[in-house]
C-alpha atoms as a PDB file:
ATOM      1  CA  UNK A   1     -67.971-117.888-270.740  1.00  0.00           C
ATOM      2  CA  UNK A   2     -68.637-116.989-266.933  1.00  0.00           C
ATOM      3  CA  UNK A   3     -71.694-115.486-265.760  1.00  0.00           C
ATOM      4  CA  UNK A   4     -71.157-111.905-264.897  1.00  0.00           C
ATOM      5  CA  UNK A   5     -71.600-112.166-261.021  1.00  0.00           C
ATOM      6  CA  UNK A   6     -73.610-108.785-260.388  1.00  0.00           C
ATOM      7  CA  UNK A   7     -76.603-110.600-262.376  1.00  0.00           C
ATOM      8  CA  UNK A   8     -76.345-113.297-260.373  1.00  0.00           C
ATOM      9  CA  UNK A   9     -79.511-112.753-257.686  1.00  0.00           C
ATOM     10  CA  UNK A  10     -78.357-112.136-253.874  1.00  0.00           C
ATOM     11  CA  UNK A  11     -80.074-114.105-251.510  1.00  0.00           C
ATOM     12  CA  UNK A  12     -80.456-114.110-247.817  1.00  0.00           C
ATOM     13  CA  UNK A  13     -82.457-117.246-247.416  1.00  0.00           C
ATOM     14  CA  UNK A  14     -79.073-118.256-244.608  1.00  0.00           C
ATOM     15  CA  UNK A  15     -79.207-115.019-242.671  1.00  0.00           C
ATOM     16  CA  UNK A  16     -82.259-115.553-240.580  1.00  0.00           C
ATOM     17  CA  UNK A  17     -82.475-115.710-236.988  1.00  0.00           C
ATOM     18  CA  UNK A  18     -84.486-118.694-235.333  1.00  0.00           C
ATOM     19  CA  UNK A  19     -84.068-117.255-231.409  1.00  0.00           C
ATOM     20  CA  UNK A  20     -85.121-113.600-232.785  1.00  0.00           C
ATOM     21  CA  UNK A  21     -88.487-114.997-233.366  1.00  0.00           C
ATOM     22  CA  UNK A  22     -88.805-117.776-230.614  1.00  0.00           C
ATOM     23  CA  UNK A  23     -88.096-114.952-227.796  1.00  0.00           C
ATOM     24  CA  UNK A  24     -90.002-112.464-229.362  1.00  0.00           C
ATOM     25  CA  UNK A  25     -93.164-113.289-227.407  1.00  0.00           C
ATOM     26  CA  UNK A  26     -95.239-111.027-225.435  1.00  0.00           C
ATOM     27  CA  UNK A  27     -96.881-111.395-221.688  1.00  0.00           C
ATOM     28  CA  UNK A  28     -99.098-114.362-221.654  1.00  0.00           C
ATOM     29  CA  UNK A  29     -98.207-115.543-224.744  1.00  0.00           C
ATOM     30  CA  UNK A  30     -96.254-119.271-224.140  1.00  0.00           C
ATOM     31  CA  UNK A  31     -93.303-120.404-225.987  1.00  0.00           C
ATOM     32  CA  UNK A  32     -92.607-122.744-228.597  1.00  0.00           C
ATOM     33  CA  UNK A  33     -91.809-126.022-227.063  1.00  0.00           C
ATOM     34  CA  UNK A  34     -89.219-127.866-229.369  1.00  0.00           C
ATOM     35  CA  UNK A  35     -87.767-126.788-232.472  1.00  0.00           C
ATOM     36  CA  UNK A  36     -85.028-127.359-234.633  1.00  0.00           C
ATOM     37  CA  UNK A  37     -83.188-125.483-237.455  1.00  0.00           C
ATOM     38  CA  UNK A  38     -82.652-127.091-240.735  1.00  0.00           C
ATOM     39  CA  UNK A  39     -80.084-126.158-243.952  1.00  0.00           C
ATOM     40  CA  UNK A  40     -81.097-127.115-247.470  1.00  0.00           C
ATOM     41  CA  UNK A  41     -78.426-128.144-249.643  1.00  0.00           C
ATOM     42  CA  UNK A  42     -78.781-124.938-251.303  1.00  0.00           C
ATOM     43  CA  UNK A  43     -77.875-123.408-247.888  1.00  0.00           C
ATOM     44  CA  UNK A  44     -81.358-122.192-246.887  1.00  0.00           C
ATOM     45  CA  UNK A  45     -83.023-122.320-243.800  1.00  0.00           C
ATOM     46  CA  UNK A  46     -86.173-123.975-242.383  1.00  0.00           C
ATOM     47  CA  UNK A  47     -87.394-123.630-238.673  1.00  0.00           C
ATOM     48  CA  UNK A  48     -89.236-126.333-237.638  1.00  0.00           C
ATOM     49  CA  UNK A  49     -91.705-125.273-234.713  1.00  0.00           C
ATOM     50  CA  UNK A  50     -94.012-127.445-232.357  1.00  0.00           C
ATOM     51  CA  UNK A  51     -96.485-127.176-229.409  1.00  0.00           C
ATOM     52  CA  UNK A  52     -97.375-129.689-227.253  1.00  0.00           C
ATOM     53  CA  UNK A  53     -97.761-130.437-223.055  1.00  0.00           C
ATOM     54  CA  UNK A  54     -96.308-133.990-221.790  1.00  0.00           C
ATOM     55  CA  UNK A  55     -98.841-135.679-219.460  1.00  0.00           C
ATOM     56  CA  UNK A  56    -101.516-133.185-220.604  1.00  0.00           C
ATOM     57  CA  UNK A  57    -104.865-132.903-222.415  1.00  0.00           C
ATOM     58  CA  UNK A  58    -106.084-129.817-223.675  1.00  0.00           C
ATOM     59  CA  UNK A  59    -109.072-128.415-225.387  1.00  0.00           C
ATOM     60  CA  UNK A  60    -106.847-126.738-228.147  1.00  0.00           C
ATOM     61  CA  UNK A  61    -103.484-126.448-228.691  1.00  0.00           C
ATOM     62  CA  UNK A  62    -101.887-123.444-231.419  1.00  0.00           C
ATOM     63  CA  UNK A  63     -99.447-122.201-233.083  1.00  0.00           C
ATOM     64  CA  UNK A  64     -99.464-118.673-233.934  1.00  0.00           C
ATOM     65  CA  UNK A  65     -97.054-117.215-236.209  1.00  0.00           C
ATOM     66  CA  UNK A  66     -97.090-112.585-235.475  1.00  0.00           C
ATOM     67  CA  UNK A  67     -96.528-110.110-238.229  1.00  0.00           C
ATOM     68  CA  UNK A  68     -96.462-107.026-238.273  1.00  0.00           C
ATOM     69  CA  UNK A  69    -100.055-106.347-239.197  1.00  0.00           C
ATOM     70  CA  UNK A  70    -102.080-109.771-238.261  1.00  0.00           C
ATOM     71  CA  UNK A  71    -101.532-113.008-236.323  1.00  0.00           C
ATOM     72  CA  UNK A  72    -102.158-116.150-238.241  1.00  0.00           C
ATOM     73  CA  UNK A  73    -102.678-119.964-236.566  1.00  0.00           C
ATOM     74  CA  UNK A  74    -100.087-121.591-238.695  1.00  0.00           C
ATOM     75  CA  UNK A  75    -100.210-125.162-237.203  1.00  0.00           C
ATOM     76  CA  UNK A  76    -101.153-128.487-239.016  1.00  0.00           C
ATOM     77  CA  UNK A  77    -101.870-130.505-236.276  1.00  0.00           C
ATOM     78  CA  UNK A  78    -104.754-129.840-234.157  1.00  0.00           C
ATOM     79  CA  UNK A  79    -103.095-132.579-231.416  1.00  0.00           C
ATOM     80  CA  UNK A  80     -99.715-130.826-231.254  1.00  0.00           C
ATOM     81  CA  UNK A  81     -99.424-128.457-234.077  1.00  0.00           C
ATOM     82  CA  UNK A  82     -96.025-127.829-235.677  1.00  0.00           C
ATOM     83  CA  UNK A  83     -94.986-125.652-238.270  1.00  0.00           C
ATOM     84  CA  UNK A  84     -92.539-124.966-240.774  1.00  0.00           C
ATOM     85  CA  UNK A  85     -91.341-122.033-241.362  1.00  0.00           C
ATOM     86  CA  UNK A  86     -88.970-121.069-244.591  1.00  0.00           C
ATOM     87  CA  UNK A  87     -86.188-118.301-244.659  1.00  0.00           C
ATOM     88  CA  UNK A  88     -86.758-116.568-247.499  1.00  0.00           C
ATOM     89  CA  UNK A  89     -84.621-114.717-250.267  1.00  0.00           C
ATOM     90  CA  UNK A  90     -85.042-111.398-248.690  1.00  0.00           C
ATOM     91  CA  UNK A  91     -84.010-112.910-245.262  1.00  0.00           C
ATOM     92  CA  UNK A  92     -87.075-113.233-243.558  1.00  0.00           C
ATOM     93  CA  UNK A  93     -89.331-115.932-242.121  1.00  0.00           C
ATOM     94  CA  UNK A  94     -92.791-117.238-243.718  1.00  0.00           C
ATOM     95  CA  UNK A  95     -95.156-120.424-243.530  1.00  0.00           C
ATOM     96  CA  UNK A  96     -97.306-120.587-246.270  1.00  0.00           C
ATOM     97  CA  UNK A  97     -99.260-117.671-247.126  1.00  0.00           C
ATOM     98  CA  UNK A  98     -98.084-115.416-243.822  1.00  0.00           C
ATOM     99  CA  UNK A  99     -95.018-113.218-244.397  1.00  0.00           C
ATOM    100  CA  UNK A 100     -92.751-111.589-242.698  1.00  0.00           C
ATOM    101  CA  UNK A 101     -93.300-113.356-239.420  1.00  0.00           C
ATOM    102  CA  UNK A 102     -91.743-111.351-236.005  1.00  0.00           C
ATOM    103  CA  UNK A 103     -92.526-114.050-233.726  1.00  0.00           C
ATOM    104  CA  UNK A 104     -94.005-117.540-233.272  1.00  0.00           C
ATOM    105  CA  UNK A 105     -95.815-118.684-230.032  1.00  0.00           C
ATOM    106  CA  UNK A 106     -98.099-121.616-228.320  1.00  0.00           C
ATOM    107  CA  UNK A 107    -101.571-120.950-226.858  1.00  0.00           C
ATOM    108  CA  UNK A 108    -103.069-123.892-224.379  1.00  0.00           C
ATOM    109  CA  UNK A 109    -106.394-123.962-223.614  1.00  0.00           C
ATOM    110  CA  UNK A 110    -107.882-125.813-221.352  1.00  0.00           C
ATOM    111  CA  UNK A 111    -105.339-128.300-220.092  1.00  0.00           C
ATOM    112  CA  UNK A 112    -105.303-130.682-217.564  1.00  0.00           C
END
């Protein structure tokens, strides 16, 4: 016996877009500096995101994940946060608890 196919669920966890949300920044607001996309043997994917300056010290270093209605540090570094952030079924990006992410960006403070 097959499965009937239109009970099967449809998922979209392969259809997002990693640039959308790295060039999605505003004014002032600095990009991500390395990333890398991942698939998951399922065929999901997972955006790895860092933030760090070469042959600088800061005070802080973040990485801010945008939505819609809040923004959200989302690093887990304090010395060069990175991220990761999951496509999920509904084709959309989310780290942890924040949903629906637009954009991801770096803030540096205080380097030298």
């Amino acid at each position: 016996m097959t499965p009937d196919t239109a009970t099967l669920p449809v998922t979209q966890c392969d259809q997002c877009n990693a640039q959308e949300i790295l060039e999605n920044i505003e004014n002032g607001q600095e990009p991500i500096t390395d990333h890398i996309v991942i698939t998951t043997q399922e065929g999901c994917k997972h955006l790895l995101a860092k933030c760090e300056k070469v042959d600088m010290i800061c005070d802080s270093i973040q990485l801010y994940a945008k939505t819609a209605n809040d923004t959200v540090d989302i690093g887990y570094y304090s010395w060069m946060p990175g991220a990761t952030l999951s496509c999920t079924q509904d084709g959309k990006w989310e780290s942890g608890i924040v949903n629906d992410i637009e954009s991801v960006y770096c803030d540096f403070v205080g380097c030298k």
